[in-house]
N, C-alpha and C. Protein backbone atom coordinates (compact mmCIF):
# COMPACT_ATOMS: atom_id res chain seq x y z
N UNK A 1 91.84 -28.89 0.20
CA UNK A 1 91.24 -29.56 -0.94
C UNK A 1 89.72 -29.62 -0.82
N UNK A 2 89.20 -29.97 0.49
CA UNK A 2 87.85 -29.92 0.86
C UNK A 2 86.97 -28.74 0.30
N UNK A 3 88.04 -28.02 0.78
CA UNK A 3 87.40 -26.14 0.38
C UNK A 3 86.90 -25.96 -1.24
N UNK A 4 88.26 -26.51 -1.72
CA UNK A 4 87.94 -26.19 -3.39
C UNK A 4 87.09 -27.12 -3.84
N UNK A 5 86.94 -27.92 -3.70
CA UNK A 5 85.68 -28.78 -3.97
C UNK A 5 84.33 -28.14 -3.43
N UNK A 6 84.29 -27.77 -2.56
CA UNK A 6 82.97 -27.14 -1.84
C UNK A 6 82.44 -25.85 -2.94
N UNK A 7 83.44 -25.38 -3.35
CA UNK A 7 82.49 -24.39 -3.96
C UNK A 7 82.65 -24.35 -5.32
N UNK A 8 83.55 -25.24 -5.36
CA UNK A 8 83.23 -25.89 -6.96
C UNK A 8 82.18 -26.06 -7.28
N UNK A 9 81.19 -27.11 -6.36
CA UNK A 9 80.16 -27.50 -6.53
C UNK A 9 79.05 -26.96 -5.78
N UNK A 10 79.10 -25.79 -5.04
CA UNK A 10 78.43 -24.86 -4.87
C UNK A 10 77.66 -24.10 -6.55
N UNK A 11 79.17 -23.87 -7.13
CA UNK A 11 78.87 -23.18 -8.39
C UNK A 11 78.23 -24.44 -9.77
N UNK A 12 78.00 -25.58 -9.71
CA UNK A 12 77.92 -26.68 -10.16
C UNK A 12 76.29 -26.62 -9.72
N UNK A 13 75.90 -26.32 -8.71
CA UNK A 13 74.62 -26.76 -7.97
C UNK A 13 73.52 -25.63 -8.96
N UNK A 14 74.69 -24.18 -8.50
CA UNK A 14 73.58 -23.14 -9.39
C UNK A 14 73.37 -23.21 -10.49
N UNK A 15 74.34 -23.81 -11.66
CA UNK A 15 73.99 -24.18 -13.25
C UNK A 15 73.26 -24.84 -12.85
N UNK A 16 73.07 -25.77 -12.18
CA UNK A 16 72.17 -27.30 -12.25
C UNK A 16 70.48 -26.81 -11.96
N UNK A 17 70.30 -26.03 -11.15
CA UNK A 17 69.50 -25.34 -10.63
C UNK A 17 68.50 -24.70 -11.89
N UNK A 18 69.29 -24.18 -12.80
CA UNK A 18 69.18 -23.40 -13.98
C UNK A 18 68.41 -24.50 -15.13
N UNK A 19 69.95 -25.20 -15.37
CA UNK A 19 69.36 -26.53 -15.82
C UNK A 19 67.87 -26.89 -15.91
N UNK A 20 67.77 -27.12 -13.99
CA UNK A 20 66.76 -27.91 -14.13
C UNK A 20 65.25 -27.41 -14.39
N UNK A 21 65.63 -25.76 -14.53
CA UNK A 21 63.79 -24.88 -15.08
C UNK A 21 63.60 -24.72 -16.45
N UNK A 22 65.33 -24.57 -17.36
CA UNK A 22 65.37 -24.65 -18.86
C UNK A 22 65.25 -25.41 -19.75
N UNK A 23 65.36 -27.06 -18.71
CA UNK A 23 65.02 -28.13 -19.52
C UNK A 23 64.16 -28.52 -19.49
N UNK A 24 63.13 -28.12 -17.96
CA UNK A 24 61.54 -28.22 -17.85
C UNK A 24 60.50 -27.46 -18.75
N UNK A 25 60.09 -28.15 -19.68
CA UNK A 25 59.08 -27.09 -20.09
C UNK A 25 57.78 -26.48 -19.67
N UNK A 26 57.35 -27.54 -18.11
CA UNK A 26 56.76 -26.91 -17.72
C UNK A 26 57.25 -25.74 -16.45
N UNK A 27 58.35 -26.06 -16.01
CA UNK A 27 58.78 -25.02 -15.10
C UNK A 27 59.68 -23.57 -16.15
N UNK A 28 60.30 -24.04 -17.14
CA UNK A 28 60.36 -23.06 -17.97
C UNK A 28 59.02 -21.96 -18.54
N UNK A 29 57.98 -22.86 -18.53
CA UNK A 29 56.79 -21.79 -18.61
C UNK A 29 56.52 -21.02 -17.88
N UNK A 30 56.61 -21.59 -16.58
CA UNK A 30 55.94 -20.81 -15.35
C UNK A 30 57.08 -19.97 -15.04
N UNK A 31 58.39 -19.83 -14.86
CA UNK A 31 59.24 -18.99 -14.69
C UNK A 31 59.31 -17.88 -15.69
N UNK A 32 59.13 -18.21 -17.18
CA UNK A 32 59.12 -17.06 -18.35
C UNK A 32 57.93 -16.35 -17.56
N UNK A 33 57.12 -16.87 -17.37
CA UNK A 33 55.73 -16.19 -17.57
C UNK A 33 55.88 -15.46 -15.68
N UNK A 34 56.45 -15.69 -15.34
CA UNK A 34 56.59 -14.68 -13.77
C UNK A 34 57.89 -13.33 -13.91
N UNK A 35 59.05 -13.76 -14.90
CA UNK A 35 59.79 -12.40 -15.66
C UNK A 35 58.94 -11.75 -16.39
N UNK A 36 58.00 -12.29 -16.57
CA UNK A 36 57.59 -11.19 -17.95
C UNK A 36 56.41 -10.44 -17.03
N UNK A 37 56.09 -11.15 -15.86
CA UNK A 37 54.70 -10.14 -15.27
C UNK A 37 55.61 -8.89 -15.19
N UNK A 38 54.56 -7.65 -15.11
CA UNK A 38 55.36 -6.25 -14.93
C UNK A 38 55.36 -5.79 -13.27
N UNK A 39 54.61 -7.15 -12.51
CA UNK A 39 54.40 -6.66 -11.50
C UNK A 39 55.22 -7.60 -10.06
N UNK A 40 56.29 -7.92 -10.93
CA UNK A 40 57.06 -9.08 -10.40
C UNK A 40 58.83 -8.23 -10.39
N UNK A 41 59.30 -8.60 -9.23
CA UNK A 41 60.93 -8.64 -9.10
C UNK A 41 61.89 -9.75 -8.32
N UNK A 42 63.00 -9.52 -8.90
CA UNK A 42 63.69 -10.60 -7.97
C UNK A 42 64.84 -10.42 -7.61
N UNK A 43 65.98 -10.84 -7.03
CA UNK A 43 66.98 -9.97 -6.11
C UNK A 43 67.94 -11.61 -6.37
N UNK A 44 68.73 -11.76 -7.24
CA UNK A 44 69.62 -13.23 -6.96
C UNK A 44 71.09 -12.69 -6.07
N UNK A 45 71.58 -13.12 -5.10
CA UNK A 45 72.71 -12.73 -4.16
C UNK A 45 73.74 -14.20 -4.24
N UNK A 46 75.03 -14.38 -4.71
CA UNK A 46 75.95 -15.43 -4.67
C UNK A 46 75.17 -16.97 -5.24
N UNK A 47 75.03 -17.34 -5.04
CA UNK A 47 74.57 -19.06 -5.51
C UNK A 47 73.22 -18.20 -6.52
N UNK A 48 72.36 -17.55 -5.68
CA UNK A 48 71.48 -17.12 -6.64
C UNK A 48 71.60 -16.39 -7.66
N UNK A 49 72.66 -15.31 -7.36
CA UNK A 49 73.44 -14.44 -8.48
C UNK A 49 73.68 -15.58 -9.84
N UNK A 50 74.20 -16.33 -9.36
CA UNK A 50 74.77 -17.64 -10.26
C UNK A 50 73.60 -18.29 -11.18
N UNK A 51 72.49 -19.10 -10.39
CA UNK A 51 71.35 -19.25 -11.12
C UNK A 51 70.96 -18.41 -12.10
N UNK A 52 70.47 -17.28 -11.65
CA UNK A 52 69.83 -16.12 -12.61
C UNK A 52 70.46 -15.88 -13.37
N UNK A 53 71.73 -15.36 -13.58
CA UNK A 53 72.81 -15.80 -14.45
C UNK A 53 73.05 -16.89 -15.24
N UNK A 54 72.55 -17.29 -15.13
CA UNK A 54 72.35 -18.89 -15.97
C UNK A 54 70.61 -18.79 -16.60
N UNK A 55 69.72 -18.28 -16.01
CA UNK A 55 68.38 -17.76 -16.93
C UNK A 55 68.23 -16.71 -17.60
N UNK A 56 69.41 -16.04 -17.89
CA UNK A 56 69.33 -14.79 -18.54
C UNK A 56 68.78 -14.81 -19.62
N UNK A 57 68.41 -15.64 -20.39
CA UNK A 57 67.92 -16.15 -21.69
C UNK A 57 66.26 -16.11 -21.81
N UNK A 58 65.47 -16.02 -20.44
CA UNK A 58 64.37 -15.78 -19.85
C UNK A 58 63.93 -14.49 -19.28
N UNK A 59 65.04 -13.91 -19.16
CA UNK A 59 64.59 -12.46 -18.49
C UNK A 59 64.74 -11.48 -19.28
N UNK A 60 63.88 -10.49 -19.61
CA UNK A 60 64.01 -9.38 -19.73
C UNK A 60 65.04 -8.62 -19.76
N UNK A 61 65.40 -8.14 -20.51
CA UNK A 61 67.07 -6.92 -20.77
C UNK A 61 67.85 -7.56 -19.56
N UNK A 62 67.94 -9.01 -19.54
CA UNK A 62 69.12 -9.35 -19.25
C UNK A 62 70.57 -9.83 -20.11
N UNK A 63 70.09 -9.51 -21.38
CA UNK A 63 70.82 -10.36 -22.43
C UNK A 63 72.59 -10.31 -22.11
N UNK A 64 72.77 -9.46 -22.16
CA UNK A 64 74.17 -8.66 -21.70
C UNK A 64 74.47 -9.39 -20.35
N UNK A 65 73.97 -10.10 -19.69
CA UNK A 65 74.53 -10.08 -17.92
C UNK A 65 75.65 -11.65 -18.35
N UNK A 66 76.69 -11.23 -17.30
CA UNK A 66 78.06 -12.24 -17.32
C UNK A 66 77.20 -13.29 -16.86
N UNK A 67 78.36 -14.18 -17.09
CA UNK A 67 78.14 -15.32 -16.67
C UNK A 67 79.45 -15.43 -15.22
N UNK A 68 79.46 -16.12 -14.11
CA UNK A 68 80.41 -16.22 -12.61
C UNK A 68 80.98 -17.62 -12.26
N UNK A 69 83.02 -17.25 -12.84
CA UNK A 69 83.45 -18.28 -13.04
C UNK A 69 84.46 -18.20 -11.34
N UNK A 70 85.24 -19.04 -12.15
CA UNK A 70 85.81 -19.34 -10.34
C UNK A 70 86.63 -18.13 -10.38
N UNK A 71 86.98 -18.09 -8.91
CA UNK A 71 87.63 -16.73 -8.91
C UNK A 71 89.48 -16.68 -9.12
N UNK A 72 90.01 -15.40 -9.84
CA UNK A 72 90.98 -15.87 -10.35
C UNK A 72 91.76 -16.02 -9.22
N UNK A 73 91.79 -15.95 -7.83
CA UNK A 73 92.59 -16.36 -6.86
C UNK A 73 92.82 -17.71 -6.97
N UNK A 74 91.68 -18.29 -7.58
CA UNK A 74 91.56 -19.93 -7.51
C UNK A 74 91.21 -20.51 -6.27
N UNK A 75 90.65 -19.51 -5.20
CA UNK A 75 90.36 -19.78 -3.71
C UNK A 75 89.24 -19.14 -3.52
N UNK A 76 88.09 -20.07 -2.28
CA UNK A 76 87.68 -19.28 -1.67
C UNK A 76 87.36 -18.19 -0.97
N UNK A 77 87.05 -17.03 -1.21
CA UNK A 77 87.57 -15.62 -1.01
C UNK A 77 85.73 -15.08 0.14
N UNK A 78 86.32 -15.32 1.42
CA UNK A 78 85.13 -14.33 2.11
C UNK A 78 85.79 -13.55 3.56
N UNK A 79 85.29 -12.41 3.24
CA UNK A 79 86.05 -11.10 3.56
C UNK A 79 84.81 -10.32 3.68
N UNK A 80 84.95 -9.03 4.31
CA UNK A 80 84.84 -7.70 3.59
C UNK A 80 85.51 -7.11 2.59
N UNK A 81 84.23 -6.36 1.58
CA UNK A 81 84.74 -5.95 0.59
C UNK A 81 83.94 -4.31 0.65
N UNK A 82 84.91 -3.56 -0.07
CA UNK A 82 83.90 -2.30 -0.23
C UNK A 82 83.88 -2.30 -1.53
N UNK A 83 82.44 -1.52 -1.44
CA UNK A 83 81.97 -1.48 -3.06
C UNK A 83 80.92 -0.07 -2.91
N UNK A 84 80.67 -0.13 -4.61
CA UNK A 84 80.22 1.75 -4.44
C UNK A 84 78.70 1.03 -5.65
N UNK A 85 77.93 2.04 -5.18
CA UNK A 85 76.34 1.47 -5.75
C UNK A 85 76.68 2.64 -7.11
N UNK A 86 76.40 2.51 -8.28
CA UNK A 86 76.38 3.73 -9.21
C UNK A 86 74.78 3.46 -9.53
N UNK A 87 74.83 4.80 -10.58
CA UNK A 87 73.90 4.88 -10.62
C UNK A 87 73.29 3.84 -11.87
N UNK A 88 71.95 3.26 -11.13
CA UNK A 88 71.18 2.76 -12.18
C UNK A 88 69.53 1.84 -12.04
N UNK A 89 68.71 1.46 -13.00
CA UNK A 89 67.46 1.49 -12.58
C UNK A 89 67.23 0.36 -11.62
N UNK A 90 67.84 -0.25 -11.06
CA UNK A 90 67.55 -1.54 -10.09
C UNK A 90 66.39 -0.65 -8.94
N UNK A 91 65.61 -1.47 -8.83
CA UNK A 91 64.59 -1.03 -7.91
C UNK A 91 65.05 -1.43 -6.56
N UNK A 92 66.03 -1.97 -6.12
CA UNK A 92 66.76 -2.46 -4.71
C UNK A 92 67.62 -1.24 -4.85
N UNK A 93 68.68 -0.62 -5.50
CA UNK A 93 69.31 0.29 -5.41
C UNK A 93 69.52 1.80 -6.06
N UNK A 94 68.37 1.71 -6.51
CA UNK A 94 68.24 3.29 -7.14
C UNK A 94 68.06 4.25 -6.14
N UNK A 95 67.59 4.27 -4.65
CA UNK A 95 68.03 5.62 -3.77
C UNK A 95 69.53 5.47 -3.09
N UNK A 96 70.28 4.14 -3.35
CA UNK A 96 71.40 4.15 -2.86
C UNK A 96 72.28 4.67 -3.95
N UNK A 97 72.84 5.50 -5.02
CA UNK A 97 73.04 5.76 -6.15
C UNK A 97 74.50 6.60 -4.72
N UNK A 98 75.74 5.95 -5.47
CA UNK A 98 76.78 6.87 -4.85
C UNK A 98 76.95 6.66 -3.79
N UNK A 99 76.60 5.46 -2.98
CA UNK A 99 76.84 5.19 -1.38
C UNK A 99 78.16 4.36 -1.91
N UNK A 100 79.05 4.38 -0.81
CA UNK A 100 80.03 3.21 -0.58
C UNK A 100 80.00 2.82 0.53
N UNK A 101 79.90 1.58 0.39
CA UNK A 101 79.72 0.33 2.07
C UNK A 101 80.82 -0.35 1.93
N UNK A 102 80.77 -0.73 2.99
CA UNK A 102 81.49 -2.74 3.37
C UNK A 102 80.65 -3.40 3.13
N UNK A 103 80.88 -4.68 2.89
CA UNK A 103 80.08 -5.61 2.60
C UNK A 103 80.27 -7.17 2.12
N UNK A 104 79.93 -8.00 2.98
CA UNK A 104 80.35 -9.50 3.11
C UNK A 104 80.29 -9.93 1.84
N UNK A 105 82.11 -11.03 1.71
CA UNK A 105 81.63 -11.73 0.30
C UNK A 105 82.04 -13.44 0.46
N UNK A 106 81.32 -14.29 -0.19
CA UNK A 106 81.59 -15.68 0.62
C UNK A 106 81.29 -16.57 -0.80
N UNK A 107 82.75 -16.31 -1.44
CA UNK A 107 82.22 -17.51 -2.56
C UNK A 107 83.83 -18.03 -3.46
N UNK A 108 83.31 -18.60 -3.79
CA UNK A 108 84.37 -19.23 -4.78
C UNK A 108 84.13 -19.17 -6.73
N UNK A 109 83.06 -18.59 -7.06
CA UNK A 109 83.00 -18.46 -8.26
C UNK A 109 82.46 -17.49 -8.49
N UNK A 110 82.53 -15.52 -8.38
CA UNK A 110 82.40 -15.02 -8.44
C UNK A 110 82.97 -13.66 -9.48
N UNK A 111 83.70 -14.63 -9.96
CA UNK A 111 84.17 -13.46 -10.99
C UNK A 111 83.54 -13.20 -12.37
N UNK A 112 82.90 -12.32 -12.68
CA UNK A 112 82.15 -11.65 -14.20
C UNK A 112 83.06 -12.30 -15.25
N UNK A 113 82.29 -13.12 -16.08
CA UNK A 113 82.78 -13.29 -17.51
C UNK A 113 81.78 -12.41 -18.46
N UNK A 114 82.21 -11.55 -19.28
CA UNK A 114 81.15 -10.96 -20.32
C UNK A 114 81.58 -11.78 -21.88
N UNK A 115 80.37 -12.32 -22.25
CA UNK A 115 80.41 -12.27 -23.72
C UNK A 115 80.72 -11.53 -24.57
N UNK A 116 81.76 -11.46 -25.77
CA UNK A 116 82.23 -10.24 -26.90
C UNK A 116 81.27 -9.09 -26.51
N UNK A 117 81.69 -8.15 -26.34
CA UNK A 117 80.36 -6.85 -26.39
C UNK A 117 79.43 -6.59 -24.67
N UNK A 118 79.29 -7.58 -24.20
CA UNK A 118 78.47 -7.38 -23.21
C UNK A 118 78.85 -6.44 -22.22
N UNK A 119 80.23 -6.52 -21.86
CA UNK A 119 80.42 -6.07 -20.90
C UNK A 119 79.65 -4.49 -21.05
N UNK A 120 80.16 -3.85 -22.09
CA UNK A 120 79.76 -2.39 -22.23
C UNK A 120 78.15 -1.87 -22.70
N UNK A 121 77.58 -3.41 -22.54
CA UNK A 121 75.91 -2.98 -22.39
C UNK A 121 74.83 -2.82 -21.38
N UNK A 122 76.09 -4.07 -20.69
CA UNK A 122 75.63 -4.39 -19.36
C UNK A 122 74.97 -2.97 -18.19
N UNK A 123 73.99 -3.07 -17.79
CA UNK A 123 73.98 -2.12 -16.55
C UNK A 123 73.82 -2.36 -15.31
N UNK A 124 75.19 -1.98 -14.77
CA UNK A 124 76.13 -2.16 -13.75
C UNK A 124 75.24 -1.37 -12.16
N UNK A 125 75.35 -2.63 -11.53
CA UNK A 125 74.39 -1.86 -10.00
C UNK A 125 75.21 -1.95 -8.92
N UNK A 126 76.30 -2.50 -8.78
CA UNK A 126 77.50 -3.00 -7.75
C UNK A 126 78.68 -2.87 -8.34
N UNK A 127 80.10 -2.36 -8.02
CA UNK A 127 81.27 -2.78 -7.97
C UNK A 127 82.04 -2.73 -7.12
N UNK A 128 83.32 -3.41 -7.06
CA UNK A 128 84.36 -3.19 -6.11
C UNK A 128 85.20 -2.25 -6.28
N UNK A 129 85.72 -0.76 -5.45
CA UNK A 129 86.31 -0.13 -5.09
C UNK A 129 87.73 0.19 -4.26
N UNK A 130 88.33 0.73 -4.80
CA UNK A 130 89.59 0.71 -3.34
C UNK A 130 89.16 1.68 -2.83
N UNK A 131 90.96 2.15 -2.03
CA UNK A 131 90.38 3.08 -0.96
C UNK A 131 90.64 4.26 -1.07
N UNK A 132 90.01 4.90 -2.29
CA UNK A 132 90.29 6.08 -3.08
C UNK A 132 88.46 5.99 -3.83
N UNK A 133 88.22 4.92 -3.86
CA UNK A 133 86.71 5.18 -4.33
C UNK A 133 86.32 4.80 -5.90
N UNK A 134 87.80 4.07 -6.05
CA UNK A 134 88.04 3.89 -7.75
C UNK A 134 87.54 2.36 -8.23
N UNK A 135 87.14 2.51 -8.55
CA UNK A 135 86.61 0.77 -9.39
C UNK A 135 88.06 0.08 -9.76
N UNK A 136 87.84 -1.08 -9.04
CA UNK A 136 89.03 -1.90 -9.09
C UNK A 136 89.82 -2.77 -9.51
N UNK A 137 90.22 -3.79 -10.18
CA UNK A 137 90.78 -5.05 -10.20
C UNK A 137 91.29 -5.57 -9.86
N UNK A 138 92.02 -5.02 -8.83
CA UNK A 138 93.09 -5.31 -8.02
C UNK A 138 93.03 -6.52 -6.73
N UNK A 139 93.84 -7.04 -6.66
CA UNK A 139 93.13 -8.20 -5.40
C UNK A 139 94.09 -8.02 -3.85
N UNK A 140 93.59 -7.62 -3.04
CA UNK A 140 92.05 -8.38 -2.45
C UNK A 140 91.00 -7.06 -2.68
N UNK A 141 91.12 -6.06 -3.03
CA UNK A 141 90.55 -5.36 -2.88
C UNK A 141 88.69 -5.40 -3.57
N UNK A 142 89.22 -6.64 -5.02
CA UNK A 142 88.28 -6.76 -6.13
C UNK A 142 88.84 -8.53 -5.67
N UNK A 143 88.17 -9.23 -4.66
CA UNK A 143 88.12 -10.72 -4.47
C UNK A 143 88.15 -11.58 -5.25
N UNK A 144 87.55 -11.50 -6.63
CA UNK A 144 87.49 -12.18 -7.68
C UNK A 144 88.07 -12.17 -9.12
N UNK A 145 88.31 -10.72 -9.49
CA UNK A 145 89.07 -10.46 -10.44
C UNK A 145 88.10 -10.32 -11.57
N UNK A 146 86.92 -9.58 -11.02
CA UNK A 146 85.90 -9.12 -12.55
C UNK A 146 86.70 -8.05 -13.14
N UNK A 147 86.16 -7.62 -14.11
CA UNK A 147 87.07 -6.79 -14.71
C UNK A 147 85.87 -5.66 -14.57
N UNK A 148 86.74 -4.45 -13.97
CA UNK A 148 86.15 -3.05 -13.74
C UNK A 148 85.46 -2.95 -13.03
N UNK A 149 85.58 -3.98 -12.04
CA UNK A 149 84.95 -4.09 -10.46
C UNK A 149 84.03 -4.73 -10.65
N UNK A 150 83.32 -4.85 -11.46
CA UNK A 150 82.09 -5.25 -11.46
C UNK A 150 81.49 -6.49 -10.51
N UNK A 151 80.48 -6.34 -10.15
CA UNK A 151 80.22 -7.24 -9.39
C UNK A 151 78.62 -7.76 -8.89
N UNK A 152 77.55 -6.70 -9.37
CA UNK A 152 75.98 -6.94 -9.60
C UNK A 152 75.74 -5.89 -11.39
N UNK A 153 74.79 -6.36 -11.59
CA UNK A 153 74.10 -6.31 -12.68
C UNK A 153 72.43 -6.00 -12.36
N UNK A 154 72.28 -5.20 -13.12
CA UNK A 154 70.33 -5.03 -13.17
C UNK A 154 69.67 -5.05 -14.85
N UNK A 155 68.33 -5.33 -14.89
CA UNK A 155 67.59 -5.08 -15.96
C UNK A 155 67.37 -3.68 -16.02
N UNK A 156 67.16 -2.84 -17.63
CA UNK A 156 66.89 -1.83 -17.95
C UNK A 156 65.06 -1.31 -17.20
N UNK A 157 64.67 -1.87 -16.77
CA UNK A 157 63.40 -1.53 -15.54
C UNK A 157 63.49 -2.28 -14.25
N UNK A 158 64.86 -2.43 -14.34
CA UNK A 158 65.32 -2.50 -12.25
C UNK A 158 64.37 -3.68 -12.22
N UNK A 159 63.93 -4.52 -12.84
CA UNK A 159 63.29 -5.58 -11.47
C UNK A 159 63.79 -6.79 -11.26
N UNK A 160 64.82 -6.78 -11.97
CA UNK A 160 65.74 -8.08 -11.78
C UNK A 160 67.05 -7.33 -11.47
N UNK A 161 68.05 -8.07 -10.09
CA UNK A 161 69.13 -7.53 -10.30
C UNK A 161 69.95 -8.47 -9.33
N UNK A 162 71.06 -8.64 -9.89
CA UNK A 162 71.86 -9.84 -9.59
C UNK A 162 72.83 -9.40 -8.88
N UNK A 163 73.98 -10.57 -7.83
CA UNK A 163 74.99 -9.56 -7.08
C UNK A 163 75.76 -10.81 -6.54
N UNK A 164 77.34 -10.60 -6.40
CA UNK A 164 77.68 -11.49 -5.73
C UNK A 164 78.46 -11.46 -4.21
N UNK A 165 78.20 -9.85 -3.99
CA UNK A 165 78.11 -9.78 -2.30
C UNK A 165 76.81 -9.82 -1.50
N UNK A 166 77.10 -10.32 -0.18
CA UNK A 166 75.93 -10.49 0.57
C UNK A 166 75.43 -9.43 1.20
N UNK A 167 74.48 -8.35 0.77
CA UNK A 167 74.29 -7.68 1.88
C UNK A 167 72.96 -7.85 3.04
N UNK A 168 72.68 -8.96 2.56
CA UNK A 168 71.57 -9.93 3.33
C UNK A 168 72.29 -9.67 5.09
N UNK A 169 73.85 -9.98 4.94
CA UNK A 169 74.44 -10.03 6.00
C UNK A 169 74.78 -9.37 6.55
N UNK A 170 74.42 -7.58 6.06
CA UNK A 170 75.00 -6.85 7.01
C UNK A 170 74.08 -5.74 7.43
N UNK A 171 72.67 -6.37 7.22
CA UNK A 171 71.40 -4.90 7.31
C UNK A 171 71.10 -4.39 8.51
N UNK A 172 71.94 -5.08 9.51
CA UNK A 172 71.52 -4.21 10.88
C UNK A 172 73.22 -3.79 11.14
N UNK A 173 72.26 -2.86 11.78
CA UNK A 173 73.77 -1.58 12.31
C UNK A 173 74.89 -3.21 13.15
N UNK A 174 74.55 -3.90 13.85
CA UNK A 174 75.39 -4.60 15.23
C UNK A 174 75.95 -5.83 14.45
N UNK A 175 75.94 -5.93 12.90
CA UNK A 175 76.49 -6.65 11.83
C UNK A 175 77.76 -6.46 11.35
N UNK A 176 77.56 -5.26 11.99
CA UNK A 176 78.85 -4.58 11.23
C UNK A 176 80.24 -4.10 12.58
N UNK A 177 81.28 -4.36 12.36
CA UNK A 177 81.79 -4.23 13.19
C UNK A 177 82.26 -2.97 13.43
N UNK A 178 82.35 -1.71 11.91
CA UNK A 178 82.37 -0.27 13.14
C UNK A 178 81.19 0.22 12.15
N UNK A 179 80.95 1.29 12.56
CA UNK A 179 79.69 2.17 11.69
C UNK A 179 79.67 3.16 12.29
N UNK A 180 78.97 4.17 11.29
CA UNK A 180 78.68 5.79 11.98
C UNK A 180 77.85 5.72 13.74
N UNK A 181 78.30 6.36 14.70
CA UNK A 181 77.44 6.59 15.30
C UNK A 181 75.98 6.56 15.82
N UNK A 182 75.90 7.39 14.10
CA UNK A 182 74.05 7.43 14.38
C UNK A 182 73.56 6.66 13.48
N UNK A 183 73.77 5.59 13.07
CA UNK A 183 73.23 4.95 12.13
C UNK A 183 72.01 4.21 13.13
N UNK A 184 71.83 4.27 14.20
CA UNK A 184 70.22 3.44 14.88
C UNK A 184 70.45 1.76 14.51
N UNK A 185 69.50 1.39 14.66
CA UNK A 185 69.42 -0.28 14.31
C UNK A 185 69.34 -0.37 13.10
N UNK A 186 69.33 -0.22 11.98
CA UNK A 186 69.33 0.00 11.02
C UNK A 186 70.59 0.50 10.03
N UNK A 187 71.53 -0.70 9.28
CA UNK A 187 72.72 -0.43 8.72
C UNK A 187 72.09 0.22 7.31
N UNK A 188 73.13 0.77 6.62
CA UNK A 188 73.21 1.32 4.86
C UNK A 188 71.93 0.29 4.25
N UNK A 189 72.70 -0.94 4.24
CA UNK A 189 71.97 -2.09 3.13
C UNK A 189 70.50 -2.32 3.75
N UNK A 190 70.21 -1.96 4.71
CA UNK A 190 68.91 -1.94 5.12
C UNK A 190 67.81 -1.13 4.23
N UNK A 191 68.46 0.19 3.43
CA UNK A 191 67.88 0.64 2.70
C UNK A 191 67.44 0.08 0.91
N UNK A 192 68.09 -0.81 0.63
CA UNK A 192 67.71 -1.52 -0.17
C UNK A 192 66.26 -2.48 -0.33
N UNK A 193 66.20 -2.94 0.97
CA UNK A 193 65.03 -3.63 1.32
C UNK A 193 64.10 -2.49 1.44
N UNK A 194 64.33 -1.70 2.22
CA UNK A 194 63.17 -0.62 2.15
C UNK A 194 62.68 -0.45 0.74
N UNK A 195 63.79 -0.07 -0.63
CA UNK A 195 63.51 0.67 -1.53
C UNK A 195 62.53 -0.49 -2.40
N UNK A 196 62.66 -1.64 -1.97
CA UNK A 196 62.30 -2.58 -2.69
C UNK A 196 60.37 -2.88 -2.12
N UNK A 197 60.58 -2.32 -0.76
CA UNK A 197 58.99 -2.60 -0.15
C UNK A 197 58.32 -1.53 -0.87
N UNK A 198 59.08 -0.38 -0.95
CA UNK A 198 58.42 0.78 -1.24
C UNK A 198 57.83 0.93 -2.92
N UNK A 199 58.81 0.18 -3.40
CA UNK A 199 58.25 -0.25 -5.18
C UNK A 199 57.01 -1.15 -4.88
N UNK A 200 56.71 -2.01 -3.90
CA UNK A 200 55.75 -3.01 -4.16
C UNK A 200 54.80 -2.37 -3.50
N UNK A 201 54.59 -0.91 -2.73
CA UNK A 201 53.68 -0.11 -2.18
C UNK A 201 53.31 -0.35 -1.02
């Protein structure tokens, strides 16, 4: 019971979070006005996925992005998950275009709701996969039960892009419990951060 409460209000904290910059008009200013610089990005991962998701109304060609309800297990769901990067303009994952990883997931309200229409406007930077490489729904394979795997979202100029696996958690090779050989100190998701230093020059 502890559990489901915990991330009940995990997911309670990130609306609130949201809340509390949309009802500010002065922190609503200063946040519009840092989406709209052209020289600004931001990366939301689980609780933050959630927030940003909740400012979509502020960002840039986010109009289309779901909103992340509880998951239809009705449980806390953290695991490995594999998921496949497709292609699209997120500035964190546009040289990863066609990789499939593992990758940590630790939440309780993670499943994509799309508004009438959204889903098919949306542009899709993450989903969940089985083990054939196919976009999924299936559980456990798809933890949450988005529909068509889905599972991050980006703006049409990549600088916002949302996600509700962690790969914060798995960027060094000794994170991971097997990996290629030669992968060095340096895991897959490590390249994301790179791609993201390399946009800011």
């Amino acid at each position: 019971m502890w559990r489901l409460q915990l991330w009940r209000r995990a997911g309670c904290l990130s609306e609130g979070w949201a809340k509390s910059i949309l009802f500010n008009p002065r922190a609503r200013d200063e946040f519009e006005a840092f989406f709209n610089r052209a020289d600004t990005f931001a990366l939301g991962v689980c609780n933050g996925c959630q927030m940003m998701s909740n400012l979509s109304s502020i960002i840039p060609g986010a109009a289309h992005w779901p909103k992340f309800h509880r998951n239809a297990s009705e449980q806390f769901e953290a695991r490995f998950a594999m998921v496949e990067v497709p292609h699209s303009p997120s500035i964190f994952l546009s040289d990863m275009a066609g990789s499939q990883l593992p990758v940590v997931v630790s939440h309780g309200e993670g499943r994509a709701v799309f508004a009438p229409g959204a889903q098919s406007q949306a542009l899709v930077a993450l989903r969940y996969v089985d083990g054939t490489g196919q976009a999924t729904e299936s559980y456990p394979l798809n933890p949450n039960g988005s529909p068509a795997g889905i599972t991050g979202v980006t703006t049409a100029d990549g600088r916002f892009t949302i996600m509700m696996p962690h790969p914060e958690r798995v960027f060094r090779t000794v994170l991971n419990s097997r990996h290629p050989a030669d992968w060095g100190e340096n895991a897959g998701w490590f390249r994301m951060f790179a791609s993201a230093r390399r946009w800011v020059g």
